[in-house]
Protein backbone atom coordinates (compact mmCIF):
# COMPACT_ATOMS: atom_id res chain seq x y z
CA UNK A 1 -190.00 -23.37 -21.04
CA UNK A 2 -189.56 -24.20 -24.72
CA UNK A 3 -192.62 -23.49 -26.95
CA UNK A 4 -193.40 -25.74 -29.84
CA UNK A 5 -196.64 -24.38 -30.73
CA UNK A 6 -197.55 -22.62 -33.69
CA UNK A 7 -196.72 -19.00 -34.17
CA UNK A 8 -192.86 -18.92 -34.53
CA UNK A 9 -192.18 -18.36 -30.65
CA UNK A 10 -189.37 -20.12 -28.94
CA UNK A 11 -190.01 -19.45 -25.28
CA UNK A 12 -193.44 -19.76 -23.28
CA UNK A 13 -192.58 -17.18 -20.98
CA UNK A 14 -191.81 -14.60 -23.79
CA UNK A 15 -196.26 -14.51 -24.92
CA UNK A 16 -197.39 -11.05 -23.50
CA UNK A 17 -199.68 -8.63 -24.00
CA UNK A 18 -197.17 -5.90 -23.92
CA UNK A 19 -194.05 -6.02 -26.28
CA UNK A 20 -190.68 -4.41 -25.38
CA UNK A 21 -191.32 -1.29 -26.42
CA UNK A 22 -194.27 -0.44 -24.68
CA UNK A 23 -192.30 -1.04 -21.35
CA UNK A 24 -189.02 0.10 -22.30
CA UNK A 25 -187.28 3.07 -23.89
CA UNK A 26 -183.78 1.42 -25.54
CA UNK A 27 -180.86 3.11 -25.34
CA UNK A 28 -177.31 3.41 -26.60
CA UNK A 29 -175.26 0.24 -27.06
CA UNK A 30 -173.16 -1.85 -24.62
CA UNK A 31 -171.61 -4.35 -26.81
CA UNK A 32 -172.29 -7.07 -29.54
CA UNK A 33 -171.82 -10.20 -30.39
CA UNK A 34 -172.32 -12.26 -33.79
CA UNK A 35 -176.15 -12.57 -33.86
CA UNK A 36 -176.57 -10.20 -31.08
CA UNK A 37 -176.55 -6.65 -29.63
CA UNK A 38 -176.50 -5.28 -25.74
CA UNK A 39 -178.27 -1.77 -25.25
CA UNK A 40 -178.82 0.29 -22.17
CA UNK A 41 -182.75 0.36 -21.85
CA UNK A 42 -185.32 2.00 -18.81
CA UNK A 43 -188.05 0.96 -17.47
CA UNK A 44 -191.19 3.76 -19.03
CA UNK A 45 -192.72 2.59 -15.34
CA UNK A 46 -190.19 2.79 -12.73
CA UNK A 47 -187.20 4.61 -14.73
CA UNK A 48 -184.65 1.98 -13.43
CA UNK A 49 -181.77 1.20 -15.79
CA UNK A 50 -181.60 -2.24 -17.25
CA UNK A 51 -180.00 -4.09 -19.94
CA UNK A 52 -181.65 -5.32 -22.87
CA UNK A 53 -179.89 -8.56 -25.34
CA UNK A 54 -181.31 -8.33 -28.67
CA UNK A 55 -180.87 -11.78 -30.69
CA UNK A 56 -180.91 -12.65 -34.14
CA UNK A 57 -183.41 -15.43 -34.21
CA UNK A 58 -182.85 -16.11 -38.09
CA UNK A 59 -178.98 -16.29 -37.30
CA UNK A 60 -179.36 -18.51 -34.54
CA UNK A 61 -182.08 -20.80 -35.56
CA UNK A 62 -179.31 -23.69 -36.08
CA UNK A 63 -178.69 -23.09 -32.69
CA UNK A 64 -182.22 -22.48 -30.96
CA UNK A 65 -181.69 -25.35 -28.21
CA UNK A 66 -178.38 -23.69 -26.96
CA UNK A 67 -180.66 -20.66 -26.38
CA UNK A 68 -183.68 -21.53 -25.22
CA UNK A 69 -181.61 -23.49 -22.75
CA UNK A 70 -179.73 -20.22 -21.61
CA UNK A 71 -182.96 -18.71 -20.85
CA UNK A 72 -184.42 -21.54 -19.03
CA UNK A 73 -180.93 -21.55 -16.83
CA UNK A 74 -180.92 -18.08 -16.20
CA UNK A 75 -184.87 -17.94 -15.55
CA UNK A 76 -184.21 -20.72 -13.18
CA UNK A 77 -181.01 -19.31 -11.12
CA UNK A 78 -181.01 -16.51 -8.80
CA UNK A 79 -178.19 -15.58 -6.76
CA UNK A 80 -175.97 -12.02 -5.67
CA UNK A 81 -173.03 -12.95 -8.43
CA UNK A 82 -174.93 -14.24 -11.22
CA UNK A 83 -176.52 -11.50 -13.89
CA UNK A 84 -180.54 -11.74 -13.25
CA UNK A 85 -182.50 -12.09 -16.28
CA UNK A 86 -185.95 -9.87 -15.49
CA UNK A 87 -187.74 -11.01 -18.65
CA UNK A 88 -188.39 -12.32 -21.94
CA UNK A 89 -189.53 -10.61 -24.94
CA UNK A 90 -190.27 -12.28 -28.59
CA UNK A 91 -191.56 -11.67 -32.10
CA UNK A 92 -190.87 -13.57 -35.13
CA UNK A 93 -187.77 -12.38 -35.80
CA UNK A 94 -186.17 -11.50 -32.64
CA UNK A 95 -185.53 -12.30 -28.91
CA UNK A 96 -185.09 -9.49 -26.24
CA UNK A 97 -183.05 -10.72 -22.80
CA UNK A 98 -184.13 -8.04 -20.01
CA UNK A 99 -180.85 -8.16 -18.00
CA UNK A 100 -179.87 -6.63 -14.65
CA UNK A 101 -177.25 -4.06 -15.74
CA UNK A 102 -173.69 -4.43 -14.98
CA UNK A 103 -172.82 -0.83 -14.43
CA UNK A 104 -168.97 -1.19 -13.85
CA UNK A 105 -168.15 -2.77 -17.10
CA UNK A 106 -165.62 -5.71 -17.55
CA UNK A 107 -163.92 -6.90 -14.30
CA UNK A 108 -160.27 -6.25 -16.47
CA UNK A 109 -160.77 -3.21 -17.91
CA UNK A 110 -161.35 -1.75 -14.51
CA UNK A 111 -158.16 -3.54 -12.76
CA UNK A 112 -156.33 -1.26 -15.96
CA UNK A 113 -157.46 1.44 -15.05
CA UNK A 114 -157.53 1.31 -11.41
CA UNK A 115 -155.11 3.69 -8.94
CA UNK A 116 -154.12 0.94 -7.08
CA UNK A 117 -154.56 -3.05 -7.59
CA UNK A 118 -152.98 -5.40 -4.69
CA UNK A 119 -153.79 -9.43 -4.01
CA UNK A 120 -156.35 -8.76 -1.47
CA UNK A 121 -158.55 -7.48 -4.57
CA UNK A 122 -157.62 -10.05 -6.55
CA UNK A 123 -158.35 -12.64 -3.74
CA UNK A 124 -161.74 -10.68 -2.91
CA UNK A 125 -162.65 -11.03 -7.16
CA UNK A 126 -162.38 -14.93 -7.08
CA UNK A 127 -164.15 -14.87 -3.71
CA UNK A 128 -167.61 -13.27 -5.88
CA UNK A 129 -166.31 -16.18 -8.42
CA UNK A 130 -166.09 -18.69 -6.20
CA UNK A 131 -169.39 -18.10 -4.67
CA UNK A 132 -171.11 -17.79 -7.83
CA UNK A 133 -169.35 -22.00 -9.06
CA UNK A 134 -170.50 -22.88 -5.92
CA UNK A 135 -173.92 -22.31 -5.77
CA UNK A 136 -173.95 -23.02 -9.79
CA UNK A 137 -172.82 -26.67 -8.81
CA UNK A 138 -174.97 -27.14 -5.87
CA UNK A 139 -178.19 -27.00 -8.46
CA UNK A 140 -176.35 -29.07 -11.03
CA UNK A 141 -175.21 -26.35 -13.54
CA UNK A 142 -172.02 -26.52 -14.79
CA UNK A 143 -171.10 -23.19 -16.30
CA UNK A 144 -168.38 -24.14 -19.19
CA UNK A 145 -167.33 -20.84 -20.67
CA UNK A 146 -165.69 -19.28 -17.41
CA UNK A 147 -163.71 -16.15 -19.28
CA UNK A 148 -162.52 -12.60 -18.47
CA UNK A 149 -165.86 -11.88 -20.69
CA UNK A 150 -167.97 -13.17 -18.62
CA UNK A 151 -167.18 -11.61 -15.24
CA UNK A 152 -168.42 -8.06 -15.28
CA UNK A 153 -168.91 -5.56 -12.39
CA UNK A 154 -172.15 -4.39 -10.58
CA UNK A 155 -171.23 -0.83 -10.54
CA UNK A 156 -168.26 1.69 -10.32
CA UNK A 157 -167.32 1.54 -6.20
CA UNK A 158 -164.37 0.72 -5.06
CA UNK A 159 -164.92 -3.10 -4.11
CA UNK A 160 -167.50 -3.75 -6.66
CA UNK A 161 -169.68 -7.26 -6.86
CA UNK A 162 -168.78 -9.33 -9.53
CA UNK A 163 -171.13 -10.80 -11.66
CA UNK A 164 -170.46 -13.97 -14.04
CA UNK A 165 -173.16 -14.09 -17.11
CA UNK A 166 -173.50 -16.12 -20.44
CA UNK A 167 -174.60 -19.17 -19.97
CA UNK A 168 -175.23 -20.63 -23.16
CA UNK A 169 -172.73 -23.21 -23.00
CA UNK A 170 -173.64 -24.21 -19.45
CA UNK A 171 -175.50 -27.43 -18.99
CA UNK A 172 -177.59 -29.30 -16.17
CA UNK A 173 -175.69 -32.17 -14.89
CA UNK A 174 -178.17 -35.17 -15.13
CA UNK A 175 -177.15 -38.34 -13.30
CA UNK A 176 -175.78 -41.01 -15.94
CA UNK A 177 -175.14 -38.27 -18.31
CA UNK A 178 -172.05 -37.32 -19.29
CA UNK A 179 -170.50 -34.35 -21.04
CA UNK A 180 -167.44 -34.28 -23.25
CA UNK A 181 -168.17 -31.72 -25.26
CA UNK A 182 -164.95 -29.20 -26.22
CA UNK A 183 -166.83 -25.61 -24.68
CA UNK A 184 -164.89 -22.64 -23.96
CA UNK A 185 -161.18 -21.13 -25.57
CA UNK A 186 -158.77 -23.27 -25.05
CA UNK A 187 -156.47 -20.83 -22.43
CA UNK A 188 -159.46 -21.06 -20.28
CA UNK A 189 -160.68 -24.83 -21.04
CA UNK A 190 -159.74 -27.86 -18.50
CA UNK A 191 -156.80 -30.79 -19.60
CA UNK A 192 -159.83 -33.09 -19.95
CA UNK A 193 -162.39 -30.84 -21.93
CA UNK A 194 -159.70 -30.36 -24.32
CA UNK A 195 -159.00 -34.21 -24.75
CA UNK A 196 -162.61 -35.13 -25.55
CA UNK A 197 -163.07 -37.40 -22.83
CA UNK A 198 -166.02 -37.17 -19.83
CA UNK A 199 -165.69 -34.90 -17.50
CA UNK A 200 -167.43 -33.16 -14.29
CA UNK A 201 -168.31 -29.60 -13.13
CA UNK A 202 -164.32 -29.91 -12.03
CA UNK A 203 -163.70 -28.22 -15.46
CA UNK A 204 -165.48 -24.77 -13.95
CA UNK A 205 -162.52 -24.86 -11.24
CA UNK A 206 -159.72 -25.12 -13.97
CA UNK A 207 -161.02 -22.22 -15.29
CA UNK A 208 -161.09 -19.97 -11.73
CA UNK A 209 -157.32 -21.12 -11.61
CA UNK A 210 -156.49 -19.62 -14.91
CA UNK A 211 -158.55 -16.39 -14.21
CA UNK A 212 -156.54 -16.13 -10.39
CA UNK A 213 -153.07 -16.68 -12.29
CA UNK A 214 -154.29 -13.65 -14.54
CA UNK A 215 -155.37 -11.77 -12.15
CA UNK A 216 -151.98 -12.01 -10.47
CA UNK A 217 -149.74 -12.14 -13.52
CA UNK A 218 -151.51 -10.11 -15.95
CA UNK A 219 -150.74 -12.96 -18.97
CA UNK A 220 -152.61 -16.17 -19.79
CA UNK A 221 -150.68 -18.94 -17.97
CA UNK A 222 -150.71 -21.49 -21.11
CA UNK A 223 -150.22 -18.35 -23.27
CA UNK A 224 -147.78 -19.53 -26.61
CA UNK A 225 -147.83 -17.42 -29.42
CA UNK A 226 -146.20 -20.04 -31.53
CA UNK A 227 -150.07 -21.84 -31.24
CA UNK A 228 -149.10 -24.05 -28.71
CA UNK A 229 -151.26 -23.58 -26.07
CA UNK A 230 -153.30 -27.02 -26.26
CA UNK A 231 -150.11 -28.94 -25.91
CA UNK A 232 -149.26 -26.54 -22.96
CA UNK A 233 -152.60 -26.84 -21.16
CA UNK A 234 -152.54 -30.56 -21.86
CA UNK A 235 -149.20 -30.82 -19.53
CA UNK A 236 -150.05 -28.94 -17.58
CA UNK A 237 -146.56 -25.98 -18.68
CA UNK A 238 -146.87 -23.21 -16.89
CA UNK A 239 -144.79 -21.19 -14.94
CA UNK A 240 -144.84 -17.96 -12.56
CA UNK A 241 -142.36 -15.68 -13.99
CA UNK A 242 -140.62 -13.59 -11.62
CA UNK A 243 -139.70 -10.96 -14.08
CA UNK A 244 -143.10 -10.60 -14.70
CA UNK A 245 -145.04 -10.59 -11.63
CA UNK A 246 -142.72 -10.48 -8.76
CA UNK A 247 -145.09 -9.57 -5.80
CA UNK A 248 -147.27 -12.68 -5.85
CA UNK A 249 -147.57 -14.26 -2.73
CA UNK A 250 -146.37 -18.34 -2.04
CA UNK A 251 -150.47 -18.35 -0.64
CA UNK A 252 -151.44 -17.19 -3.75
CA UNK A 253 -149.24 -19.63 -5.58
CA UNK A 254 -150.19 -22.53 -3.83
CA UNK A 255 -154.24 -21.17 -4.70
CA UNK A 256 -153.12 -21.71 -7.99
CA UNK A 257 -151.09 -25.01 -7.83
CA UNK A 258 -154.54 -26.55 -6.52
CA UNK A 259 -156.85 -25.33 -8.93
CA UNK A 260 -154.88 -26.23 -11.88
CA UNK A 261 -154.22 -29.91 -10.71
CA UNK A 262 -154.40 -31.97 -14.10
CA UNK A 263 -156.13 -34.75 -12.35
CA UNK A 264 -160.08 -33.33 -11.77
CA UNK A 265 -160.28 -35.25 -8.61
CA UNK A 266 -157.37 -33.56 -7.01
CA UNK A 267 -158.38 -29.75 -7.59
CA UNK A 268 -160.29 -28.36 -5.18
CA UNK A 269 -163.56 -28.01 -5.31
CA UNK A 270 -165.69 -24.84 -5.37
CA UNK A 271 -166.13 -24.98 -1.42
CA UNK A 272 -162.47 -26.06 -0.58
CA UNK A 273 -161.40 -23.11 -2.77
CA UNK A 274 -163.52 -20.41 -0.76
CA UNK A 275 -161.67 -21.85 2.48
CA UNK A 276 -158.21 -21.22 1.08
CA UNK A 277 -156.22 -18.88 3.52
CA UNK A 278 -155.93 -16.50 0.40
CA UNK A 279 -159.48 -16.33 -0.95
CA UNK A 280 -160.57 -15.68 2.72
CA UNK A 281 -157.87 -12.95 2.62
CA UNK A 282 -155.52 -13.76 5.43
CA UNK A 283 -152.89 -14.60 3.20
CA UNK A 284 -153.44 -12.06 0.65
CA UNK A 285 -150.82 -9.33 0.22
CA UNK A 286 -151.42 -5.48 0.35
CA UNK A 287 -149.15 -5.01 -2.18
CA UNK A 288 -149.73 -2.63 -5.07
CA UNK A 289 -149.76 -5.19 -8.24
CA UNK A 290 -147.88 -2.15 -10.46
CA UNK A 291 -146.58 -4.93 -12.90
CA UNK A 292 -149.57 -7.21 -13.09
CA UNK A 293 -151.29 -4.09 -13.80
CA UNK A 294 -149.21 -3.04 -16.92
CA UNK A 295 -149.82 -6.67 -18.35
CA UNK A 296 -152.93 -6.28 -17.80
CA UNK A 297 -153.08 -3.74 -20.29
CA UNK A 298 -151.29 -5.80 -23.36
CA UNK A 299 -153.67 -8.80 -22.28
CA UNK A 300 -156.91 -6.74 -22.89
CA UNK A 301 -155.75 -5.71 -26.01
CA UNK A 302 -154.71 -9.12 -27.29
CA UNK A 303 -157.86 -11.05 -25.99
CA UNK A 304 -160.37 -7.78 -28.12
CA UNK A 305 -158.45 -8.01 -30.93
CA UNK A 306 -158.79 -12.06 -31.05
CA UNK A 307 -162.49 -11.67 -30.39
CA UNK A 308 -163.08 -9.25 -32.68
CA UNK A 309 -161.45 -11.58 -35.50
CA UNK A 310 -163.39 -14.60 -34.07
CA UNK A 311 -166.43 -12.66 -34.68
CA UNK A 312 -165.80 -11.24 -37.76
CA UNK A 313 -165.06 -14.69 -39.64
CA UNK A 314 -168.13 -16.07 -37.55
CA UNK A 315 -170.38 -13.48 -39.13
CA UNK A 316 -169.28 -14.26 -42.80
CA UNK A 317 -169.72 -18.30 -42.23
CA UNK A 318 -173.12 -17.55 -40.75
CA UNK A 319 -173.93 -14.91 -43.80
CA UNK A 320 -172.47 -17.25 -46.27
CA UNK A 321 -174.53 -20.32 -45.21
CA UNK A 322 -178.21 -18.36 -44.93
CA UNK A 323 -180.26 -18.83 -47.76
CA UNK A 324 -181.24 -15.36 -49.26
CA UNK A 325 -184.57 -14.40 -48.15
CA UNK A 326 -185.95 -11.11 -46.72
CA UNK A 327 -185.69 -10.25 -43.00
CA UNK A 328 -188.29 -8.24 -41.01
């Protein structure tokens, strides 16, 4: 996988013949993160539509494990609700990600803009989730960084596949090896990932709990604006407000109660989850979700606006700590 031989590649499977451009026209932008870009791109041969992740590699050499490792993970995995990675593409200054392309967008931006949004949607979006954990933790990957960023949609029907990506703060679970390293935001992070202490691919259920409670609520459930969410996640505080999202079912409650048990051995696991009356659907109501849908709205604004500022102040540390030299 990794390639320490001469020549300034980091990734074996990214020495071709053929570069990027000679197989693919780019196209216009998707996104962006701090050292790297998302375009629309087609295939010169076939004319299928894919996407292409351009990375910095002189922004991210301080981090080169973290994304070779992505690569190898996503090289290695192949399943219906995981974005496919196609191929590899290098030079010395950049990496290019050929990505299966997530046509629909962001899993909440279409709920807020959907006619109508019940609990059998929301129960059939951590059923794709679910699925995705499951077979994620069956080959010993722990995902990490499960966020409303990371679940995007296949295309623009009506009942859409969902499709979790970024996985370069997932890790391989090796026997006798333990992980305790602080990963994803804190609204989204498990009790004991917060505390520093060892912990198991339990922390990717946490996570599924607080993305059902938003997709039923429309808010973050350890949401404080006063910057207490820590101490909130770390007892566990949260609450389903009846003002705010009246409709949710007591099935869809108890979902939640299960996944966001403070003690990892008590929360269900991926496959107890996708046995739940409610994930299956039998419990799920048919009720348009008109609130949760409104909240929806002031929760997509709040999460882009705190990305954009995390990436922003990112940029200038990583800008003010390169040493001045000329890119290619």
């Amino acid at each position: 996988m990794s390639n320490n031989s001469g020549g300034g590649y980091w990734i074996n499977e990214s020495i071709k013949d053929d570069q990027f451009d000679d197989l693919y026209t780019i196209g216009p932008e998707l996104g962006r993160g701090t050292n790297s870009i998302v375009n629309k791109c087609t295939s010169c041969l076939t004319g299928e539509a894919w996407a292409v992740k351009t990375v910095n590699k002189r922004a991210q050499k301080h981090c080169r494990g973290e994304v070779v490792k992505e690569i190898g993970l996503l090289l290695r995995l192949s399943h219906p609700n995981l974005i496919r990675l196609k191929e590899v593409f290098e030079t010395p200054t950049k990496l290019q990600l050929v990505l299966a392309l997530a046509k629909g967008g962001e899993l909440f931006d279409s709920i807020e803009t959907r006619g109508t949004y019940t609990e059998k949607e929301a129960a059939h979006i951590m059923r794709d989730i679910l699925e995705a954990v499951q077979y994620m933790h069956k080959n010993g990957v722990t995902h990490r960084n499960i966020k409303p960023e990371n679940l995007l949609l296949e295309d623009l029907k009506d009942i859409p596949k969902i499709k979790l990506t970024d996985f370069g703060l997932a890790v391989i679970q090796e026997k006798d090896v333990q992980m305790n390293m602080v990963c994803s935001s804190p609204d989204y992070s498990a009790p004991e990932m917060l505390h520093g202490i060892p912990y198991t691919e339990a922390v990717d259920l946490w996570s599924c709990g607080v993305i059902a409670f938003v997709l039923l609520a429309g808010y973050e459930p350890f949401l404080d604006l006063n910057g207490e969410t820590y101490k909130r996640v770390m007892k566990v505080d949260y609450t389903f407000d009846e003002r705010a999202c009246p409709e949710i079912s007591e099935n869809a409650k108890d979902f939640i109660r299960k996944m966001l048990q403070k003690d990892p051995k008590k929360r269900m696991s991926a496959a107890a989850a996708l046995n739940h009356p409610w994930v299956k659907g039998k419990a799920a109501k048919n009720t348009h979700l008109l609130q949760t849908q409104e909240s929806i709205k002031d929760f997509n604004a709040r999460r882009k606006f705190k990305s954009l500022t995390h990436c922003a102040m990112l940029g200038a540390w990583i800008t003010r700590d390169m040493p001045d030299e000329e890119t290619t």
